[in-house]
PDB file of N, CA and C in Angstrom:
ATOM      1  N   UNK A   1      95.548  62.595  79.498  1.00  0.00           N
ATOM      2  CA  UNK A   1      96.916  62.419  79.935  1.00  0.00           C
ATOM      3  C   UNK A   1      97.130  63.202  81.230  1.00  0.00           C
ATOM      4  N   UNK A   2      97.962  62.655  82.238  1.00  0.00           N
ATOM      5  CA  UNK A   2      97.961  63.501  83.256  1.00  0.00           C
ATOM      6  C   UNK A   2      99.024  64.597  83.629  1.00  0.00           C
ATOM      7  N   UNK A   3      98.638  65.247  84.318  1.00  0.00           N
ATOM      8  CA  UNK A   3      99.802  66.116  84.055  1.00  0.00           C
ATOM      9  C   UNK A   3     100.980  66.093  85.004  1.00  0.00           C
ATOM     10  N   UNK A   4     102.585  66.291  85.000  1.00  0.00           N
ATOM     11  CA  UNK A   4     103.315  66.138  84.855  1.00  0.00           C
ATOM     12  C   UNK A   4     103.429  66.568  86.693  1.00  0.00           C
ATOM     13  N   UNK A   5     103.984  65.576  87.653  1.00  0.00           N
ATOM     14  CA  UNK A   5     104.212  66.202  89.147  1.00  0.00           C
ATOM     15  C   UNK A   5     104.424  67.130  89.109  1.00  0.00           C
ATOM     16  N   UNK A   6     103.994  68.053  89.642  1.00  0.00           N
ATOM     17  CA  UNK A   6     104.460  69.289  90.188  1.00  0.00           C
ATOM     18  C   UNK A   6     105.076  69.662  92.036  1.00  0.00           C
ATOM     19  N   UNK A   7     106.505  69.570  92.031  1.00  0.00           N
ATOM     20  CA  UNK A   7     106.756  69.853  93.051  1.00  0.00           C
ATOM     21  C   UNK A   7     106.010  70.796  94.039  1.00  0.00           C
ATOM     22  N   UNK A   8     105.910  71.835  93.895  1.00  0.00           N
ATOM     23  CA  UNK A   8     105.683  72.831  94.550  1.00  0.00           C
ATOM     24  C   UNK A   8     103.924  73.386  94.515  1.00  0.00           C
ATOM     25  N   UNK A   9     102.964  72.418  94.264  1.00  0.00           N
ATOM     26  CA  UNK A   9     101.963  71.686  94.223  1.00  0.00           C
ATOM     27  C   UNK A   9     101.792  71.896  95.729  1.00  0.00           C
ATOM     28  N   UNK A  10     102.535  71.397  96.573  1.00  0.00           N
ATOM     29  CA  UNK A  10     102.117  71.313  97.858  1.00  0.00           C
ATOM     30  C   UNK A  10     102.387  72.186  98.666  1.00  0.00           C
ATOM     31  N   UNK A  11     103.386  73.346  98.809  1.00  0.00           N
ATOM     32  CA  UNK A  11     103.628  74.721  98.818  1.00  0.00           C
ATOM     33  C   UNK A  11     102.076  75.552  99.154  1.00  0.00           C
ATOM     34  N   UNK A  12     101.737  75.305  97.737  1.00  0.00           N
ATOM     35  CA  UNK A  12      99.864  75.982  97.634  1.00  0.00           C
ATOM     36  C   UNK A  12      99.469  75.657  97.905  1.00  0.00           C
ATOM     37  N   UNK A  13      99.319  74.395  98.220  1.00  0.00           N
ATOM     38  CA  UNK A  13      98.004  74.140  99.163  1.00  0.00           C
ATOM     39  C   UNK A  13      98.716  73.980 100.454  1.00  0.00           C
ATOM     40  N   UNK A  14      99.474  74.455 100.952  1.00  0.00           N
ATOM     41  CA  UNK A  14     100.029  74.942 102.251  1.00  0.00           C
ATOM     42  C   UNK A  14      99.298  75.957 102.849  1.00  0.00           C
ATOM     43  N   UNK A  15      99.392  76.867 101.584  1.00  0.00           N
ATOM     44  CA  UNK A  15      98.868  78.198 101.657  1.00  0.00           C
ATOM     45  C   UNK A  15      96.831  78.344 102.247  1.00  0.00           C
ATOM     46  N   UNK A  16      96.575  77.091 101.760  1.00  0.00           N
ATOM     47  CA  UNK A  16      94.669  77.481 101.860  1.00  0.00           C
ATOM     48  C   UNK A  16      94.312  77.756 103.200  1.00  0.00           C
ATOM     49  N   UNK A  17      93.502  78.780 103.522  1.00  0.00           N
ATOM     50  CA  UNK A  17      92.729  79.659 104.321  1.00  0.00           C
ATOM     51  C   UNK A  17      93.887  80.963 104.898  1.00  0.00           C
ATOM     52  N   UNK A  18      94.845  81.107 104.427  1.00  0.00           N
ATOM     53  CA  UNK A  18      95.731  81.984 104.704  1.00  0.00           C
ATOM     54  C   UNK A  18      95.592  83.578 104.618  1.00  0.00           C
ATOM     55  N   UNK A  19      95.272  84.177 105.587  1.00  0.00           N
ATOM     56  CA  UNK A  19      95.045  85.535 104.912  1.00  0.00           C
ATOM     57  C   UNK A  19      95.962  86.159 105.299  1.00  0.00           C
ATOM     58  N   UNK A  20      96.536  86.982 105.103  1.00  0.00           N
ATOM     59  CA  UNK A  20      97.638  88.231 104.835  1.00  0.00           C
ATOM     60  C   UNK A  20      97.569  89.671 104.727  1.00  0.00           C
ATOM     61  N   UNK A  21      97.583  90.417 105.687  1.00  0.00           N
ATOM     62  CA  UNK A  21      98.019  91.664 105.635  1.00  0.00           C
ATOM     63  C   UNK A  21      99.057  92.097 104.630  1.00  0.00           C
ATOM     64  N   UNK A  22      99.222  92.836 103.736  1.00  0.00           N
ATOM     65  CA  UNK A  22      99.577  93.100 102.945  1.00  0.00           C
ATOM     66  C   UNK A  22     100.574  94.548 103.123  1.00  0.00           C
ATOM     67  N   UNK A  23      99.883  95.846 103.586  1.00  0.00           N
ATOM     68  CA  UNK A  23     100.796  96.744 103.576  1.00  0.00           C
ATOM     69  C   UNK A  23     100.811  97.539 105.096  1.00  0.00           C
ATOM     70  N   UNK A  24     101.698  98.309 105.187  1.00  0.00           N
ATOM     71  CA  UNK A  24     101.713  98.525 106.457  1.00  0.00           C
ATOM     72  C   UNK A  24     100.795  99.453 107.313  1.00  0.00           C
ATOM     73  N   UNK A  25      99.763  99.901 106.672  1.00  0.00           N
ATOM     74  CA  UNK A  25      98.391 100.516 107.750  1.00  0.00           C
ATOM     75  C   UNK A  25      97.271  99.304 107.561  1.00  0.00           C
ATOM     76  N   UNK A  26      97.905  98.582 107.172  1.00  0.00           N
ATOM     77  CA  UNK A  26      96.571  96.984 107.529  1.00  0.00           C
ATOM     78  C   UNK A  26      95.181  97.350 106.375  1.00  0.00           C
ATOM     79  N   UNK A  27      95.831  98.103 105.151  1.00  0.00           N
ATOM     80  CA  UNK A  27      94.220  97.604 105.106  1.00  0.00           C
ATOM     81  C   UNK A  27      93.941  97.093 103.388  1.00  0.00           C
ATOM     82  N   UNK A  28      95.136  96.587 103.022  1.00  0.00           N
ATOM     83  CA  UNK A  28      95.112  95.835 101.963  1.00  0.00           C
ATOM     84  C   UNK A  28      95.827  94.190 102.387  1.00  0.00           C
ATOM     85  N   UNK A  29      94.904  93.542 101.424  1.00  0.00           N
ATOM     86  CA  UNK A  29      95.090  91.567 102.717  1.00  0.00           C
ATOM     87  C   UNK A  29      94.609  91.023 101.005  1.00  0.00           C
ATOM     88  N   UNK A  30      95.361  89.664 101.410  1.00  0.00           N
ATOM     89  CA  UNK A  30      95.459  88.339 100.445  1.00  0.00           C
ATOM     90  C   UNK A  30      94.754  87.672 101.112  1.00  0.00           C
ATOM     91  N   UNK A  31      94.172  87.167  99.997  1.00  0.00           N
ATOM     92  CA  UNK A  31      93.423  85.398 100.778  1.00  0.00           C
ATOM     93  C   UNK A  31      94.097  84.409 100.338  1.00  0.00           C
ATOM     94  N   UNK A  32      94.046  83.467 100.271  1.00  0.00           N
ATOM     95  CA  UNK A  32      94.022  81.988  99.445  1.00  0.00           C
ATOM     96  C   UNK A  32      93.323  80.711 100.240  1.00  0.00           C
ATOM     97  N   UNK A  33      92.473  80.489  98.873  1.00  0.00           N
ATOM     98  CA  UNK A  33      91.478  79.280  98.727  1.00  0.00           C
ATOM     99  C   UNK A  33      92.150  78.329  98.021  1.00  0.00           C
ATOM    100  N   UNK A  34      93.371  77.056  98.163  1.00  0.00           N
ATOM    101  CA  UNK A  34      92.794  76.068  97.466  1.00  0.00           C
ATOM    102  C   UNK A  34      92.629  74.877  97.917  1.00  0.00           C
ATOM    103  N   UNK A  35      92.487  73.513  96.842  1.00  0.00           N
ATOM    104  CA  UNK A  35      91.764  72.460  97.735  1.00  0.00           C
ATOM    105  C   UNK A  35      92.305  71.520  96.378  1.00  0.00           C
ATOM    106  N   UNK A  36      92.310  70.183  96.449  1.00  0.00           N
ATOM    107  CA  UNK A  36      92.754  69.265  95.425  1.00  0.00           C
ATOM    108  C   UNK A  36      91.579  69.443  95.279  1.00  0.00           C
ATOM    109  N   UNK A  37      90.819  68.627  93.767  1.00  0.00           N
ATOM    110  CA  UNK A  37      90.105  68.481  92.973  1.00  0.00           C
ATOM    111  C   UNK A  37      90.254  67.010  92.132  1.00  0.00           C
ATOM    112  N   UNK A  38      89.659  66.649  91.718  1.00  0.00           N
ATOM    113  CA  UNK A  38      89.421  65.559  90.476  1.00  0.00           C
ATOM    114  C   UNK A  38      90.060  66.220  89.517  1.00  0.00           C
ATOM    115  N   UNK A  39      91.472  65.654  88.777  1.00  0.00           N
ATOM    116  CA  UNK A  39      91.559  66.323  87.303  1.00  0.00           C
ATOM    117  C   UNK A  39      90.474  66.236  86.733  1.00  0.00           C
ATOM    118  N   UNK A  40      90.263  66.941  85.748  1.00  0.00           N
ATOM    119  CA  UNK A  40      88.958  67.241  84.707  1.00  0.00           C
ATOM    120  C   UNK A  40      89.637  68.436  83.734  1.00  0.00           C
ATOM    121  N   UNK A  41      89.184  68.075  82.584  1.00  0.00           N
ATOM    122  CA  UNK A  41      89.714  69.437  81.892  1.00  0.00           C
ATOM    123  C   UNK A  41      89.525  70.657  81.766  1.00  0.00           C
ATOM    124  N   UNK A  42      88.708  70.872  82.859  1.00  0.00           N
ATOM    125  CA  UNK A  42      88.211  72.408  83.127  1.00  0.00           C
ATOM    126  C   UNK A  42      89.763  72.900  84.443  1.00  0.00           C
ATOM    127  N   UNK A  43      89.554  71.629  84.806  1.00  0.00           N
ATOM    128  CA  UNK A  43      91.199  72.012  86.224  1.00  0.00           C
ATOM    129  C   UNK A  43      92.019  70.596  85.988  1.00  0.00           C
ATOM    130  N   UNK A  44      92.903  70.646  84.865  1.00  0.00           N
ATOM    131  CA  UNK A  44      93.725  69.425  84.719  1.00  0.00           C
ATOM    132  C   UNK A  44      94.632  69.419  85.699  1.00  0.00           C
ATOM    133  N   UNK A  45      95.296  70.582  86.565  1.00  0.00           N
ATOM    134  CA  UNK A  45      96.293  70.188  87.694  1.00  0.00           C
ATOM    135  C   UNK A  45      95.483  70.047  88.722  1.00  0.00           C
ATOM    136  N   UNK A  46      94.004  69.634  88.855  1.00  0.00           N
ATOM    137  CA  UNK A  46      93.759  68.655  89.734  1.00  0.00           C
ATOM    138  C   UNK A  46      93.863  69.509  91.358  1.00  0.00           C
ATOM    139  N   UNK A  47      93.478  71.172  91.404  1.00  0.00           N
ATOM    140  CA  UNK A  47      93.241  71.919  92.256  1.00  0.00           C
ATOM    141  C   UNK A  47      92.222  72.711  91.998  1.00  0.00           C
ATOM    142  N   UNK A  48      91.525  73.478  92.829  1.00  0.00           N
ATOM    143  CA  UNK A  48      90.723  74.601  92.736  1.00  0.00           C
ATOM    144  C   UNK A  48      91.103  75.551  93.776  1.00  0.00           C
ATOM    145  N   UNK A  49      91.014  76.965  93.235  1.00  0.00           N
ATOM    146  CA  UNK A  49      91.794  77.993  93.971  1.00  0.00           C
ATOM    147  C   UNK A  49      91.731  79.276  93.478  1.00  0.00           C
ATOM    148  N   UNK A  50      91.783  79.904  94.100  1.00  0.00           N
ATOM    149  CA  UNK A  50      91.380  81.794  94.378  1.00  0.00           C
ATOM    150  C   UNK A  50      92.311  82.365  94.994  1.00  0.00           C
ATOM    151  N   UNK A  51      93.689  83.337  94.205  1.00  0.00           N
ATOM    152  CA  UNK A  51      94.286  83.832  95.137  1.00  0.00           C
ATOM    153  C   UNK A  51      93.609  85.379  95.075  1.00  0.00           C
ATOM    154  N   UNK A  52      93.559  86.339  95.749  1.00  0.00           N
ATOM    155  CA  UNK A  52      92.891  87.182  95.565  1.00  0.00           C
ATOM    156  C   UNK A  52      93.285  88.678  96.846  1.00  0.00           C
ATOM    157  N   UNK A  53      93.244  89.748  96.175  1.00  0.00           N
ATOM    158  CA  UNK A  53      93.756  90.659  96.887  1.00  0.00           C
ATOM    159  C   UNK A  53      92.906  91.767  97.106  1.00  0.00           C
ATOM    160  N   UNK A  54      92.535  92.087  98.315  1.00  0.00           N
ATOM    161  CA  UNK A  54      91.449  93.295  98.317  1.00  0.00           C
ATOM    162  C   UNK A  54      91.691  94.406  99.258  1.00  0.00           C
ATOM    163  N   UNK A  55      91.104  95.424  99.284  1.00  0.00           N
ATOM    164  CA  UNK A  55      91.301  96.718  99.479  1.00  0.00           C
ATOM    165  C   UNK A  55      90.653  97.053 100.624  1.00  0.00           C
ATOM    166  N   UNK A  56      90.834  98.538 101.223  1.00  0.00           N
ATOM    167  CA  UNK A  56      90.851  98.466 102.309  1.00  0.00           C
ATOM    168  C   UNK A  56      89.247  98.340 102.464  1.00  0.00           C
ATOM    169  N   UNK A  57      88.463  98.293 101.418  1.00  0.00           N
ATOM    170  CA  UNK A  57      86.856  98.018 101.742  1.00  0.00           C
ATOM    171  C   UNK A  57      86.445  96.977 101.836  1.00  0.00           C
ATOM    172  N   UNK A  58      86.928  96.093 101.470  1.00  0.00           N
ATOM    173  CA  UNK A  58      86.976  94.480 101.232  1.00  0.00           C
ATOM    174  C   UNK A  58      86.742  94.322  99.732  1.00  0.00           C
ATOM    175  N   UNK A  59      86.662  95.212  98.656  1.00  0.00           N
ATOM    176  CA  UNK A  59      86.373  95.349  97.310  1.00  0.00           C
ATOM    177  C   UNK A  59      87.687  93.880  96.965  1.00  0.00           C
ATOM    178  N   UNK A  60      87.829  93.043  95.792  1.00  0.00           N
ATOM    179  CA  UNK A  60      88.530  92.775  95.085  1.00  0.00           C
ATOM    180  C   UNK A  60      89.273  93.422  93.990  1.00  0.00           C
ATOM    181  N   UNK A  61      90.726  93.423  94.421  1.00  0.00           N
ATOM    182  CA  UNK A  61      91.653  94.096  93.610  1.00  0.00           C
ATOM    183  C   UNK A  61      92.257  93.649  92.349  1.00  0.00           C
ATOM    184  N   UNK A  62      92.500  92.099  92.938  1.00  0.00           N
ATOM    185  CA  UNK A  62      93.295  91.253  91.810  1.00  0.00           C
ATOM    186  C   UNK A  62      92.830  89.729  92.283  1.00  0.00           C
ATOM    187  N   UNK A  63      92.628  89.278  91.289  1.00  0.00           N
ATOM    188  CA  UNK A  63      91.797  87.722  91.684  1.00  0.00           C
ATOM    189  C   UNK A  63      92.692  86.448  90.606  1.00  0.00           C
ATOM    190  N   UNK A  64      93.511  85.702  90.802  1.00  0.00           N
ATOM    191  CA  UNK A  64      93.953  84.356  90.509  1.00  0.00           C
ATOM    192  C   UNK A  64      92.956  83.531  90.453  1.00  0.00           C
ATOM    193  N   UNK A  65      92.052  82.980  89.607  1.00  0.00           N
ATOM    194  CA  UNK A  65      91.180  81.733  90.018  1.00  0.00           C
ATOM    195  C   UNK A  65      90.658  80.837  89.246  1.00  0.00           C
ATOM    196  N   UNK A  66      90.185  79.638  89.274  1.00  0.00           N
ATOM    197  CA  UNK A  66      89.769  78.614  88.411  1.00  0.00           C
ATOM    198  C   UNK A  66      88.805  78.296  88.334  1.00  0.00           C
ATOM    199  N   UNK A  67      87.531  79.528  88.751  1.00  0.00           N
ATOM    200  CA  UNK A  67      86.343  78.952  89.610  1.00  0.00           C
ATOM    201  C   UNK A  67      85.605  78.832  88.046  1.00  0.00           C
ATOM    202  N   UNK A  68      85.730  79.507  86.787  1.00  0.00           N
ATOM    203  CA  UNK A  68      84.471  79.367  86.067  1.00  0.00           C
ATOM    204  C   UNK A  68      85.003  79.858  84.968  1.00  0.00           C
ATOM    205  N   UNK A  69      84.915  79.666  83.416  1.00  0.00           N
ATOM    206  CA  UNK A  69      85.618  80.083  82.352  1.00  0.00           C
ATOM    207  C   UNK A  69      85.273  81.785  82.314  1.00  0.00           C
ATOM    208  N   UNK A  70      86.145  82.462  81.629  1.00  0.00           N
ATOM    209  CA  UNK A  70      86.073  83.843  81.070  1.00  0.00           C
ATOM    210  C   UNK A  70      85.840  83.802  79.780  1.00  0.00           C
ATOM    211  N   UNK A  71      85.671  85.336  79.240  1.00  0.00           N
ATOM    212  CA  UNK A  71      85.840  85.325  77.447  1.00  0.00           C
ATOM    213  C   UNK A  71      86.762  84.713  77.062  1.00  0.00           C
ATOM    214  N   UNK A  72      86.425  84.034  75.963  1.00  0.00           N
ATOM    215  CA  UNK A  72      87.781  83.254  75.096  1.00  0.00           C
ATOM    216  C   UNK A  72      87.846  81.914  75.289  1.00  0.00           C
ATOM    217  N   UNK A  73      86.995  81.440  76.828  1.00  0.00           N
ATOM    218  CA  UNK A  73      87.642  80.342  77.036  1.00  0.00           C
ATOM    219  C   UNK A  73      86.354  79.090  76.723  1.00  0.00           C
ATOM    220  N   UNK A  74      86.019  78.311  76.338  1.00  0.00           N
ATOM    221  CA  UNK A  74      85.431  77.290  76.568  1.00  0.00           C
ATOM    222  C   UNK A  74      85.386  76.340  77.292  1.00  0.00           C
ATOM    223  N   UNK A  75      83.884  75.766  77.731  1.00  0.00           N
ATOM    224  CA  UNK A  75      83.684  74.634  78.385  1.00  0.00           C
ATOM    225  C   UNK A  75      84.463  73.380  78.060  1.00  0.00           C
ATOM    226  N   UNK A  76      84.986  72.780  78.909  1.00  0.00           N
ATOM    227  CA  UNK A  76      86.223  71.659  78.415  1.00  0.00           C
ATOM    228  C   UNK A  76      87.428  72.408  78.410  1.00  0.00           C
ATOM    229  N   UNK A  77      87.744  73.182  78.633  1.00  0.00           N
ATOM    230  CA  UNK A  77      89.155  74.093  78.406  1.00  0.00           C
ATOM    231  C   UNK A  77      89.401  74.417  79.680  1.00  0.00           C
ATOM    232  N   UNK A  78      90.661  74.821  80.037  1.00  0.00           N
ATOM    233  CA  UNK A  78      90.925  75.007  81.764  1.00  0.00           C
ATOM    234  C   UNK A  78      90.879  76.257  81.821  1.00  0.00           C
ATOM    235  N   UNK A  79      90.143  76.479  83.040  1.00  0.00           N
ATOM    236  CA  UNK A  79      89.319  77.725  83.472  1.00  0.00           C
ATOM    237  C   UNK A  79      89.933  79.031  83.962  1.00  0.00           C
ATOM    238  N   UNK A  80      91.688  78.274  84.073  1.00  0.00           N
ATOM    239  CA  UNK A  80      92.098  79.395  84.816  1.00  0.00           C
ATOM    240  C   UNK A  80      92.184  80.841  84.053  1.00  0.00           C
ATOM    241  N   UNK A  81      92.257  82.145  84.989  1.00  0.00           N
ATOM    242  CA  UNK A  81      92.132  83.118  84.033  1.00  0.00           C
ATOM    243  C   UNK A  81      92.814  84.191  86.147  1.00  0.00           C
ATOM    244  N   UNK A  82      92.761  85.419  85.093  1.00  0.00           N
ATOM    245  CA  UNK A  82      93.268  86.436  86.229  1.00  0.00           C
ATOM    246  C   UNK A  82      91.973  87.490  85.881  1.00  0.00           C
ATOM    247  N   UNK A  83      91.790  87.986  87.466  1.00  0.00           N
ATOM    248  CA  UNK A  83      90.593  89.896  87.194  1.00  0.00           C
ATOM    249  C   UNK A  83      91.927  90.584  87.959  1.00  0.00           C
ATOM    250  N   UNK A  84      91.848  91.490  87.226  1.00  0.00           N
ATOM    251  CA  UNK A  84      92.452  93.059  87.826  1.00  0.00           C
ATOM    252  C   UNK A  84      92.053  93.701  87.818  1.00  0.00           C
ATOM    253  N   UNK A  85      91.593  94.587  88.668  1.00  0.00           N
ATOM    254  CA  UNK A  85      90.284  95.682  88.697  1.00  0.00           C
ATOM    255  C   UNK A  85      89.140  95.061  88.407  1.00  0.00           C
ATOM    256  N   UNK A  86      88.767  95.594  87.226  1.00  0.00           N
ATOM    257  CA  UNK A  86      87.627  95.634  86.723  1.00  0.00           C
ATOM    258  C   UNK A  86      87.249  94.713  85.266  1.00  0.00           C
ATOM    259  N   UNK A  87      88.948  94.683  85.173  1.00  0.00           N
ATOM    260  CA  UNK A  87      88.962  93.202  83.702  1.00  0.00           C
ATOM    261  C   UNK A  87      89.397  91.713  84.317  1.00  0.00           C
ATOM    262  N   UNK A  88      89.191  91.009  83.373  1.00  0.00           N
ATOM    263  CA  UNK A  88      89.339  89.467  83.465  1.00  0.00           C
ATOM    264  C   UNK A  88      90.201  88.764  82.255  1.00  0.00           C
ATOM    265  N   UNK A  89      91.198  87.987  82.230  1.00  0.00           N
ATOM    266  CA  UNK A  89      91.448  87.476  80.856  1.00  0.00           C
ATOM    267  C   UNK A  89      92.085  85.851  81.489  1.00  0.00           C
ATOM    268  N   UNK A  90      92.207  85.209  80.162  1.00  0.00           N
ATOM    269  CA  UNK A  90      92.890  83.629  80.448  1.00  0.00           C
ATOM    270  C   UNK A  90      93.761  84.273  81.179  1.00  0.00           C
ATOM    271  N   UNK A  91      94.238  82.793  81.646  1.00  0.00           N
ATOM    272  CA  UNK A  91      96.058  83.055  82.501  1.00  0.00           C
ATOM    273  C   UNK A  91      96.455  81.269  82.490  1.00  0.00           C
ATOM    274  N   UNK A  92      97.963  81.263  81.624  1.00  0.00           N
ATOM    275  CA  UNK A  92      98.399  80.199  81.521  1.00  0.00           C
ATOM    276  C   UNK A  92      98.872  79.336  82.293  1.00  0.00           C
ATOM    277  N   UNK A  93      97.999  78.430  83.317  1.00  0.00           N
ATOM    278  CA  UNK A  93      98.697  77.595  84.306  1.00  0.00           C
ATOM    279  C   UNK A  93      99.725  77.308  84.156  1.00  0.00           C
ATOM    280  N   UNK A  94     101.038  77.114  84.585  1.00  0.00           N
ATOM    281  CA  UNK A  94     101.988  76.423  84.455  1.00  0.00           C
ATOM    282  C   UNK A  94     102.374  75.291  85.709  1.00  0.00           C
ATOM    283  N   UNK A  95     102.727  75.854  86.703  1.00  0.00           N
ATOM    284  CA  UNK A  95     103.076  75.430  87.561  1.00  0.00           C
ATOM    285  C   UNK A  95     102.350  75.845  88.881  1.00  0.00           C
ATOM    286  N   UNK A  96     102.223  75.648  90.137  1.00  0.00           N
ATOM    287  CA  UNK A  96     102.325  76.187  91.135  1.00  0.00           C
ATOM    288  C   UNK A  96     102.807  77.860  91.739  1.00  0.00           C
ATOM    289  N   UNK A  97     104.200  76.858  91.484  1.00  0.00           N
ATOM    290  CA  UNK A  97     105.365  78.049  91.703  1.00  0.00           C
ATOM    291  C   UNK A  97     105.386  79.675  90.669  1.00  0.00           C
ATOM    292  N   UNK A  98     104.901  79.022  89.662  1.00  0.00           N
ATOM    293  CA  UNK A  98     104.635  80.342  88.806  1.00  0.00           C
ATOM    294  C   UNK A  98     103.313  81.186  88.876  1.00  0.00           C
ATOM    295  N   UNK A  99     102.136  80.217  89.206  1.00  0.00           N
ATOM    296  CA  UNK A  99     101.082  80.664  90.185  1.00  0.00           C
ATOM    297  C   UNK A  99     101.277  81.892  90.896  1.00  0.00           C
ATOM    298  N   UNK A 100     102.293  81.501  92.125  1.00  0.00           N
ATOM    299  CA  UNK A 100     102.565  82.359  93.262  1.00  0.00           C
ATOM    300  C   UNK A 100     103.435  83.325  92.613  1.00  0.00           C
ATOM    301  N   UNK A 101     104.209  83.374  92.042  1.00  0.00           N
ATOM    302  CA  UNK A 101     105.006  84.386  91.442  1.00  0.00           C
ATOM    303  C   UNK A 101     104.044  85.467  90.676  1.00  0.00           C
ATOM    304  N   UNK A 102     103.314  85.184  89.391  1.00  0.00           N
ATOM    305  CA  UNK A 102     102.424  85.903  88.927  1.00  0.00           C
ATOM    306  C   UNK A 102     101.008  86.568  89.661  1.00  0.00           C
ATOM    307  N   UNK A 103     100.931  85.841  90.627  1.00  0.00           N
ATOM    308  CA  UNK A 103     100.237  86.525  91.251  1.00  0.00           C
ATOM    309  C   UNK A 103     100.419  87.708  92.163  1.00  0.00           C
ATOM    310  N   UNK A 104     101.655  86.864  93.036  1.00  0.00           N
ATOM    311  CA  UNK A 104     102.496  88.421  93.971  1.00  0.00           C
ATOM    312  C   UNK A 104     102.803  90.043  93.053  1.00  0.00           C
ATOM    313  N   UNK A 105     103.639  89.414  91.788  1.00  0.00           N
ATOM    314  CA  UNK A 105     103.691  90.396  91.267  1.00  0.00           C
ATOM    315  C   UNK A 105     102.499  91.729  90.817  1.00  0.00           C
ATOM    316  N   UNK A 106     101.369  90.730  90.418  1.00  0.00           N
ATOM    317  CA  UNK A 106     100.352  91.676  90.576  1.00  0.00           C
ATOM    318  C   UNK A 106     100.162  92.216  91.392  1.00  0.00           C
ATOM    319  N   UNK A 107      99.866  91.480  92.483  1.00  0.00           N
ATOM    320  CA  UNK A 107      99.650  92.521  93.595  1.00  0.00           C
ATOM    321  C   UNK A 107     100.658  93.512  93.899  1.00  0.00           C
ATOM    322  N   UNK A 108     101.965  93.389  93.804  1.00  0.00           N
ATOM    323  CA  UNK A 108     102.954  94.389  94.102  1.00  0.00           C
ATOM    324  C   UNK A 108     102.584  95.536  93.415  1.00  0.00           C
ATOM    325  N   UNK A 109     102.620  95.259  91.882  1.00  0.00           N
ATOM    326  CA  UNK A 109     101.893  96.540  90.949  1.00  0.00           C
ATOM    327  C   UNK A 109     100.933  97.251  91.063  1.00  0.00           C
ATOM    328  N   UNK A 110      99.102  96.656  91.820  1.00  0.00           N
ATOM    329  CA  UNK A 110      99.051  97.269  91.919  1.00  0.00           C
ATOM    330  C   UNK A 110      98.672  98.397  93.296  1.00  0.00           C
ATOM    331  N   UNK A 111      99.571  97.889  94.134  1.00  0.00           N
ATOM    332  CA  UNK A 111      99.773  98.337  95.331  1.00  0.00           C
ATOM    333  C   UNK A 111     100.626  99.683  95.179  1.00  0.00           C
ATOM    334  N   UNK A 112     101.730  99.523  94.142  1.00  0.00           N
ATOM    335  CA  UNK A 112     102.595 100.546  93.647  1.00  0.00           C
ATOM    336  C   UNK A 112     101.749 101.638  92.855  1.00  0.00           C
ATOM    337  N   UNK A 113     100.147 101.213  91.838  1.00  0.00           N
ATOM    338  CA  UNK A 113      99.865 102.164  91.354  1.00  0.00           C
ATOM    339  C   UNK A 113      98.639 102.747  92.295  1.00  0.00           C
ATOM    340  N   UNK A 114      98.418 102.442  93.663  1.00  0.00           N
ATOM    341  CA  UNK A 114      97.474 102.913  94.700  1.00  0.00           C
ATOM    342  C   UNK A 114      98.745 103.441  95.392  1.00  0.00           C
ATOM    343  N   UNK A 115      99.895 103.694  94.812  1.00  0.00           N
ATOM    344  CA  UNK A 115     100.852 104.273  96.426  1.00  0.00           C
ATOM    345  C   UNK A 115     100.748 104.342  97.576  1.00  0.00           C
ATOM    346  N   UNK A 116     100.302 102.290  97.786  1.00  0.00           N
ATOM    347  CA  UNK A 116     100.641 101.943  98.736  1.00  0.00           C
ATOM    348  C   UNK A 116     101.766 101.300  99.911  1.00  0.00           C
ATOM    349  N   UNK A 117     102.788 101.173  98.478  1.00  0.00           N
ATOM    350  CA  UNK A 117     104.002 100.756  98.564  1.00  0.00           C
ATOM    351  C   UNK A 117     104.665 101.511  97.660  1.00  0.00           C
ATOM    352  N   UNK A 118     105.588 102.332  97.840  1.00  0.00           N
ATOM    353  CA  UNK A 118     106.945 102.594  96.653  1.00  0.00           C
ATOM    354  C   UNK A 118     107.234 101.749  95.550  1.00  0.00           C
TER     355      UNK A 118
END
């Protein structure tokens, strides 16, 4: 079954190859990777994508992505999932728009617990 238009679908992929400075001594930056895809039930909304936030070494801080299942998840099951630091868990696609929301917020947090931002 396919899944349901998503307005703001095109918003994100507005966003692909976008990188971003993040705080104000330049040395925390966003990427975003995405690209339509073939639905398949590994990516039923029919994108592939990496939002992802890294540090001033280029280390990965916080990673959004659909590239490959995590614990919990099975082959045939949609792939999306979130890393923060050093963990990984599912993360419930919904929308686009909630995409970008859950993701910023991470990063805000943990920019706030590197007091890089207030």
């Amino acid at each position: 079954m396919a899944e349901p238009h998503d307005p703001t679908l095109d918003v994100l992929l507005d966003l692909d190859g976008q990188v971003l400075v993040v705080d104000p001594e330049g040395g925390h930056w966003v990427r975003f990777v995405v690209t339509r895809v073939p639905v398949s039930p590994e990516k039923p909304h029919g994108i592939d994508y990496s939002l992802t936030l890294h540090g001033p070494e280029g280390a990965r801080l916080v990673g959004f992505d659909n590239a490959h299942p995590v614990a919990r998840q099975k082959r045939g099951e949609p792939q999306d999932h979130r890393h923060r630091l050093r963990s990984s868990r599912p993360y419930e696609y919904r929308d686009a728009a909630t995409l970008l929301a859950d993701f910023w917020a991470t990063v805000d947090a943990v920019l706030r617990e590197r007091g890089v931002i207030p």
